[in-house]
C-alpha atoms as a PDB file:
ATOM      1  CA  UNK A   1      67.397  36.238  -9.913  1.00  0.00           C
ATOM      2  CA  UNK A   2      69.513  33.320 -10.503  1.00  0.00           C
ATOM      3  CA  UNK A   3      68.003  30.399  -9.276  1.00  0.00           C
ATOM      4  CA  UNK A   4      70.906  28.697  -6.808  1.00  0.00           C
ATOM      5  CA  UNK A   5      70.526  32.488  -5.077  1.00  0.00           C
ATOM      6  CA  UNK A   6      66.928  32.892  -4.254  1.00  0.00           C
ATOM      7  CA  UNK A   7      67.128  29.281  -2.621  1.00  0.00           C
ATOM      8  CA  UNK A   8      70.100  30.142  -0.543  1.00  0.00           C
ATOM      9  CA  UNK A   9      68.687  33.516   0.011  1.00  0.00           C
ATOM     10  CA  UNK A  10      65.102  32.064   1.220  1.00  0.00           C
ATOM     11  CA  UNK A  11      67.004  30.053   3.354  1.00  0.00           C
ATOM     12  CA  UNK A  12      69.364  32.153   4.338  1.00  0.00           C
ATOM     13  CA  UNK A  13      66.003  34.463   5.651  1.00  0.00           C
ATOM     14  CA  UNK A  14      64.489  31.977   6.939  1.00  0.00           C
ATOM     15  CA  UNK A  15      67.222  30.516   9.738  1.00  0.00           C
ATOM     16  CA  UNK A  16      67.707  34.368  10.558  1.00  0.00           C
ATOM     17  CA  UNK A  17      64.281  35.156  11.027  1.00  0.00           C
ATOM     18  CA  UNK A  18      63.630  32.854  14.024  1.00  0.00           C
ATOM     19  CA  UNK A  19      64.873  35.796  16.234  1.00  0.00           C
ATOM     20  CA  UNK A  20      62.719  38.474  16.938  1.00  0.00           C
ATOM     21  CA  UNK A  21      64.624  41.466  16.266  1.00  0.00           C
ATOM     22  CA  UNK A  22      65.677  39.677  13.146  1.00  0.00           C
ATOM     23  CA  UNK A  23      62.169  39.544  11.896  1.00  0.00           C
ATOM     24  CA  UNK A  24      61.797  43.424  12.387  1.00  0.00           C
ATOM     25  CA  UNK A  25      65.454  44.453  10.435  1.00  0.00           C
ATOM     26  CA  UNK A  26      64.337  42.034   7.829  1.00  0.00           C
ATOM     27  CA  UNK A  27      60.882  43.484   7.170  1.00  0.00           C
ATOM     28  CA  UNK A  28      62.249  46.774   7.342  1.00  0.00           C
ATOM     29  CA  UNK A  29      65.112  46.472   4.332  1.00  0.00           C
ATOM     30  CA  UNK A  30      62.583  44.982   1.929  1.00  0.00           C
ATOM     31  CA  UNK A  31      63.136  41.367   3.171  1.00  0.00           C
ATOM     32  CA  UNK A  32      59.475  40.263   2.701  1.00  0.00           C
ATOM     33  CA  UNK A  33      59.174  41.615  -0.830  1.00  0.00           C
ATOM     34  CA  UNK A  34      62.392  39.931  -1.965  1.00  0.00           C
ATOM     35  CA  UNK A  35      60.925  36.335  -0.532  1.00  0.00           C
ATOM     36  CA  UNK A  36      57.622  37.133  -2.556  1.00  0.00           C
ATOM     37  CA  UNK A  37      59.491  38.295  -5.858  1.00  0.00           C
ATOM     38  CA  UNK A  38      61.530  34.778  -5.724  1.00  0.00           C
ATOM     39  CA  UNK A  39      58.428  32.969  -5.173  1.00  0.00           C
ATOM     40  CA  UNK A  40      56.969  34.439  -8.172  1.00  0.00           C
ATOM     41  CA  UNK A  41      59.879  34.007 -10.379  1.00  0.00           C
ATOM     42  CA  UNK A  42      60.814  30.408  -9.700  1.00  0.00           C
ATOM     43  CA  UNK A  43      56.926  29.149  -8.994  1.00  0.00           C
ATOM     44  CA  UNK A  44      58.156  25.607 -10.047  1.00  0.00           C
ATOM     45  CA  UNK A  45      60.839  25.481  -7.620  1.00  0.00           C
ATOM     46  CA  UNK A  46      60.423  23.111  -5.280  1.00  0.00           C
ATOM     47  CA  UNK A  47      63.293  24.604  -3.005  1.00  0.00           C
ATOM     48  CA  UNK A  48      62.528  28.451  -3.695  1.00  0.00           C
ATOM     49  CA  UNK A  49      59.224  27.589  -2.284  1.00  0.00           C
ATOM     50  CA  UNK A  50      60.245  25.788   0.319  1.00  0.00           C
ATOM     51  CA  UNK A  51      62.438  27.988   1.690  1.00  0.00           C
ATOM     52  CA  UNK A  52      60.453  31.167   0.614  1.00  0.00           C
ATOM     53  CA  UNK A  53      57.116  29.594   2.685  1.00  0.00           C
ATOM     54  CA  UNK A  54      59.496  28.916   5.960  1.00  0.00           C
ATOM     55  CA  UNK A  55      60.823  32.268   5.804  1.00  0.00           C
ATOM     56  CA  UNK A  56      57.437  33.445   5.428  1.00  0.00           C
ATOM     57  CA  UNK A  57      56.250  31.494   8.140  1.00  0.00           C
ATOM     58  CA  UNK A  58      58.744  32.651  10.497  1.00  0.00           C
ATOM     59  CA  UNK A  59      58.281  36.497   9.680  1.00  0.00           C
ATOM     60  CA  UNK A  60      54.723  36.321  10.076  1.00  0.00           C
ATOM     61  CA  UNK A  61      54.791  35.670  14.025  1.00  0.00           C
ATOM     62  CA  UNK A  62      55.243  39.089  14.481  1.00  0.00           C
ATOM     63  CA  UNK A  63      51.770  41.068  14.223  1.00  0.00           C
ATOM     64  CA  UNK A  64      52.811  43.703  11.578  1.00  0.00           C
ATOM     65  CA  UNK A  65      55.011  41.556   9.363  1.00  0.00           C
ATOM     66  CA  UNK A  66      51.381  39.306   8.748  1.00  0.00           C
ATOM     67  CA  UNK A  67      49.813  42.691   7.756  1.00  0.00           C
ATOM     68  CA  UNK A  68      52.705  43.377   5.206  1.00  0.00           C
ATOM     69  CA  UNK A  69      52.749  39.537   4.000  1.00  0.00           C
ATOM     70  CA  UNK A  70      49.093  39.697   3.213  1.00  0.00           C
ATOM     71  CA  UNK A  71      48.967  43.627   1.887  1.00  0.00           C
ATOM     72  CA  UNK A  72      51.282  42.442  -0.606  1.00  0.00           C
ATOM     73  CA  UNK A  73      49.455  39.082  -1.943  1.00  0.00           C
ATOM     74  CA  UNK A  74      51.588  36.723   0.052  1.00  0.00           C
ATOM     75  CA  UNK A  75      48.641  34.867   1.193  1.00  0.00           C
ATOM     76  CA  UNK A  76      47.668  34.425  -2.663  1.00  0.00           C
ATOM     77  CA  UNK A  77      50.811  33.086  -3.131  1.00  0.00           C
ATOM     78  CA  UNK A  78      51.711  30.467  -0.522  1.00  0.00           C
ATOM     79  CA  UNK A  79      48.370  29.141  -1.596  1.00  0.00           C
ATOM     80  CA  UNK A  80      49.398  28.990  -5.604  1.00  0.00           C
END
């Protein structure tokens, strides 16, 4: 979980999840809980959240991936 990793990872998520098949692949190999999990460890990041909440935002335009997001307390979170 070290911290120059989950920002680069967040934002690595989030530039790849602006396509649409992208969003699916991602949800599918665990991609939404990893964004949560670095939210939660670094919650005083200002860059972990940052890029954690875009690559939430872009992953929740597709229907199921919004289900997922909120099923697993993102919603909770982005509004810590």
């Amino acid at each position: 979980s070290d911290l120059e990793v989950q920002r680069t990872g967040c934002g690595a998520l989030w530039c790849l999840a602006v396509n649409d098949e992208n969003k699916i692949t991602i949800a599918t190999l665990g991609g939404i809980e990893d964004v949560l999990k670095a939210l939660r460890t670094h919650p005083s990041d200002l860059e972990v959240q940052r890029t954690g909440c875009g690559a939430l935002w872009c992953l929740a335009v597709n229907d199921e991936n919004k289900i997922t997001i909120a099923t697993l307390g993102g919603i909770e979170d982005v509004l810590k």
